[in-house]
C-alpha atoms as a PDB file:
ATOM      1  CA  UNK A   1      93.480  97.202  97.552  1.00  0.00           C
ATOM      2  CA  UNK A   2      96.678  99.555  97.534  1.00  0.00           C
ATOM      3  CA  UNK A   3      95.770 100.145  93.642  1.00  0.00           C
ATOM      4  CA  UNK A   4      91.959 101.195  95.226  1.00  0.00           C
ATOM      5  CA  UNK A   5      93.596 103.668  97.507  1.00  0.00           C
ATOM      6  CA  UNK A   6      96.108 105.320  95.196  1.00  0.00           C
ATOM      7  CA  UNK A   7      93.253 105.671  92.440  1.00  0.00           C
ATOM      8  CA  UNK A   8      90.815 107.209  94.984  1.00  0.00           C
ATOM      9  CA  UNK A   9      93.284 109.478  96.164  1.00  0.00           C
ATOM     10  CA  UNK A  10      94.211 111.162  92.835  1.00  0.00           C
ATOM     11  CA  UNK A  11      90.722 111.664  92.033  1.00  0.00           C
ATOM     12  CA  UNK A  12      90.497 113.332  95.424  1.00  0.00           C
ATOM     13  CA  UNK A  13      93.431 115.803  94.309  1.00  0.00           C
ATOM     14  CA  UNK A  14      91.777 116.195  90.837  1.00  0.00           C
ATOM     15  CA  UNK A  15      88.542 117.319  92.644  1.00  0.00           C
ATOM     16  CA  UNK A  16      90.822 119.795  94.526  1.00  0.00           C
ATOM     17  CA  UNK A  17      92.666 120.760  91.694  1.00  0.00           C
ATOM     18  CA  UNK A  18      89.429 121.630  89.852  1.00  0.00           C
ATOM     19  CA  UNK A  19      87.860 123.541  92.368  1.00  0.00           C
ATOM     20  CA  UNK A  20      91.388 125.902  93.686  1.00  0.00           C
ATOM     21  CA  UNK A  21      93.034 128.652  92.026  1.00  0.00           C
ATOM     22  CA  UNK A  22      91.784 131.087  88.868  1.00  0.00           C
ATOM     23  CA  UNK A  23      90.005 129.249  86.254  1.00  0.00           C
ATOM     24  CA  UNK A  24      92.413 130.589  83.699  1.00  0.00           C
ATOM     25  CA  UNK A  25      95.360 129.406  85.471  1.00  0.00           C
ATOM     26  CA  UNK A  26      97.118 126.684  83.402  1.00  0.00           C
ATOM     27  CA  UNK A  27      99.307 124.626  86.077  1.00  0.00           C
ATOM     28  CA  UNK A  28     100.987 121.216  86.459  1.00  0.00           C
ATOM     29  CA  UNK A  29     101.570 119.474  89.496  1.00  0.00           C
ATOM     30  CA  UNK A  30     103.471 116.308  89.810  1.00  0.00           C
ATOM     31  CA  UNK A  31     101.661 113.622  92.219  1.00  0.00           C
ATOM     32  CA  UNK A  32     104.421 111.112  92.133  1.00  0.00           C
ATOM     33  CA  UNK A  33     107.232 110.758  89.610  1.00  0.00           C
ATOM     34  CA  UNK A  34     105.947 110.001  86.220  1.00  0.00           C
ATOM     35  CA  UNK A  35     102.102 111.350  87.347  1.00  0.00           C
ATOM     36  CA  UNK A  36     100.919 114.656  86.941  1.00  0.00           C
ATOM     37  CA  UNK A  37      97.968 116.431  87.803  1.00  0.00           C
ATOM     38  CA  UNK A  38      97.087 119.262  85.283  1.00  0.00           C
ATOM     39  CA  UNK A  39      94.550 122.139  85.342  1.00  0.00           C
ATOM     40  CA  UNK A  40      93.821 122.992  81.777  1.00  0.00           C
ATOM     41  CA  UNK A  41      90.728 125.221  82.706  1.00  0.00           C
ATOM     42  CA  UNK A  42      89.144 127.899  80.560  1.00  0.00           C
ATOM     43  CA  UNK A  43      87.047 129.466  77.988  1.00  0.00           C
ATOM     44  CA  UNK A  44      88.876 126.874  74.733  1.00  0.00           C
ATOM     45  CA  UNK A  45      86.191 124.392  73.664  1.00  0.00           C
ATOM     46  CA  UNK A  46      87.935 121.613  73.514  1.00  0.00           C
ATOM     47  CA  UNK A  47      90.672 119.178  75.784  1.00  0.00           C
ATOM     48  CA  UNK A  48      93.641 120.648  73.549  1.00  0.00           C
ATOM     49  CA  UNK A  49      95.071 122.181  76.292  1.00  0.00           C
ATOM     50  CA  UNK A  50      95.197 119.567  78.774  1.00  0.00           C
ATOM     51  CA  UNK A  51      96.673 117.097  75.801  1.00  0.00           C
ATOM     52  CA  UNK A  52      99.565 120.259  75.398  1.00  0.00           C
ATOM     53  CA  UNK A  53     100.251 120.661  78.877  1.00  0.00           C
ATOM     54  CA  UNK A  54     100.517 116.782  79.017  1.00  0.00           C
ATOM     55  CA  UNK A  55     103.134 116.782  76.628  1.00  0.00           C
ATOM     56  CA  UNK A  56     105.038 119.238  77.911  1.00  0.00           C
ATOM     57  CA  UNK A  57     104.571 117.917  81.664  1.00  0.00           C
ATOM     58  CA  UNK A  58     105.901 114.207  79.986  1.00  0.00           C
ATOM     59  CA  UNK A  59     108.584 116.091  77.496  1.00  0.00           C
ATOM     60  CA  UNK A  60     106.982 114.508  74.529  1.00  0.00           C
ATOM     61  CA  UNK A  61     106.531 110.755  75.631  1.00  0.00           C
ATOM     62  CA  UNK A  62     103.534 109.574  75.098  1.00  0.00           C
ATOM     63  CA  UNK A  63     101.152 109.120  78.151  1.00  0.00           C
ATOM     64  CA  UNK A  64      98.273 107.373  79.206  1.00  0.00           C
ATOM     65  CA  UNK A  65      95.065 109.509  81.145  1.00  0.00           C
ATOM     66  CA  UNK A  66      94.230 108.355  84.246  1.00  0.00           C
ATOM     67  CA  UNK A  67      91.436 110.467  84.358  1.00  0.00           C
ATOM     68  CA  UNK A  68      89.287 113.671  83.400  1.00  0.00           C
ATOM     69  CA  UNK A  69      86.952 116.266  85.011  1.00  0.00           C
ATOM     70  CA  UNK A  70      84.842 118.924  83.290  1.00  0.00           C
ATOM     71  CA  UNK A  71      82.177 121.317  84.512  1.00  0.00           C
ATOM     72  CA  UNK A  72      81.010 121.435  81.145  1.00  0.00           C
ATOM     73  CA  UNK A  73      77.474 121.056  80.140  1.00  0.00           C
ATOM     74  CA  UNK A  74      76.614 122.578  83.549  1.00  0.00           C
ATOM     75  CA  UNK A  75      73.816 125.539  83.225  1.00  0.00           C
ATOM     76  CA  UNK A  76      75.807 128.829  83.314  1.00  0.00           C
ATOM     77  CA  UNK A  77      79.084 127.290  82.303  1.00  0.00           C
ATOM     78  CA  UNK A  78      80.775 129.021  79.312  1.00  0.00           C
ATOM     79  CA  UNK A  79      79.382 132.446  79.258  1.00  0.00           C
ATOM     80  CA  UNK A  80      81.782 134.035  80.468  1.00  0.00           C
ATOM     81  CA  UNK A  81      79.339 136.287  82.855  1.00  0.00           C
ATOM     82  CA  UNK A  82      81.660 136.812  85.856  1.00  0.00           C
ATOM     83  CA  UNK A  83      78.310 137.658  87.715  1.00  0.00           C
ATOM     84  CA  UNK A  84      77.437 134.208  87.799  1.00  0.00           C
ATOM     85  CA  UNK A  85      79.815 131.916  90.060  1.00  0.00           C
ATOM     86  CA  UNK A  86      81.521 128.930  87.998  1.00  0.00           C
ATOM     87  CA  UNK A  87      80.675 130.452  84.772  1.00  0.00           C
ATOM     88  CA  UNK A  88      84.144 129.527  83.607  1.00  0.00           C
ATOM     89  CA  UNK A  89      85.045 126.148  81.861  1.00  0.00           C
ATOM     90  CA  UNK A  90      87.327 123.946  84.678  1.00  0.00           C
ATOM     91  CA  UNK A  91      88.864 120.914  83.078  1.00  0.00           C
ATOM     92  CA  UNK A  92      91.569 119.169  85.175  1.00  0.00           C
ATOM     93  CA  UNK A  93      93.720 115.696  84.110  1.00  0.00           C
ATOM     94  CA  UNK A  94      95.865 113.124  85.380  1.00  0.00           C
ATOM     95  CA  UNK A  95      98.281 111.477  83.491  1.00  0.00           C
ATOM     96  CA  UNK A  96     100.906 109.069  83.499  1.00  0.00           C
ATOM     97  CA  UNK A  97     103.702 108.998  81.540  1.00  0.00           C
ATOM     98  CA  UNK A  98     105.198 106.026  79.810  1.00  0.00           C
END
């Protein structure tokens, strides 16, 4: 049950972390020693950031992800058309480092 509780709440924090700050802001947070939350948001096409900011968050260990969140595929998403609210790409991770 404690497992439950610790999983739901860092997918609450990744649903936070997704949704604050500027889309282009590359960040990580740590969530408890070893686990870090990273927002990897932007126009890139691809997870490469997240896996770079992983490594550098885990100082080149290897690390296992807890889990992922896009807004990708959403209508709007991607164009870049600041007009249009959420047009930007979020992507947000949790890892754990071994």
């Amino acid at each position: 049950m404690q497992h439950l509780d610790s999983t739901m709440t860092t997918l609450a924090l990744i649903m936070v972390a997704a949704m604050a700050g500027c889309a282009s802001n590359k960040s990580i947070e740590m969530l408890a020693p070893g686990i870090y939350a990273l927002d990897c948001s932007g126009g890139a096409p691809t997870w490469a950031g997240c896996h770079s900011l992983a490594d550098r968050a885990c100082k080149g260990s290897d690390f296992e992800i807890q889990s992922q969140v896009s807004n990708e595929g959403s209508t709007g998403v991607g164009t870049n058309d600041w007009s249009t609210a959420g047009s930007q790409i979020t992507r947000s991770m949790v890892v754990k480092c071994r």
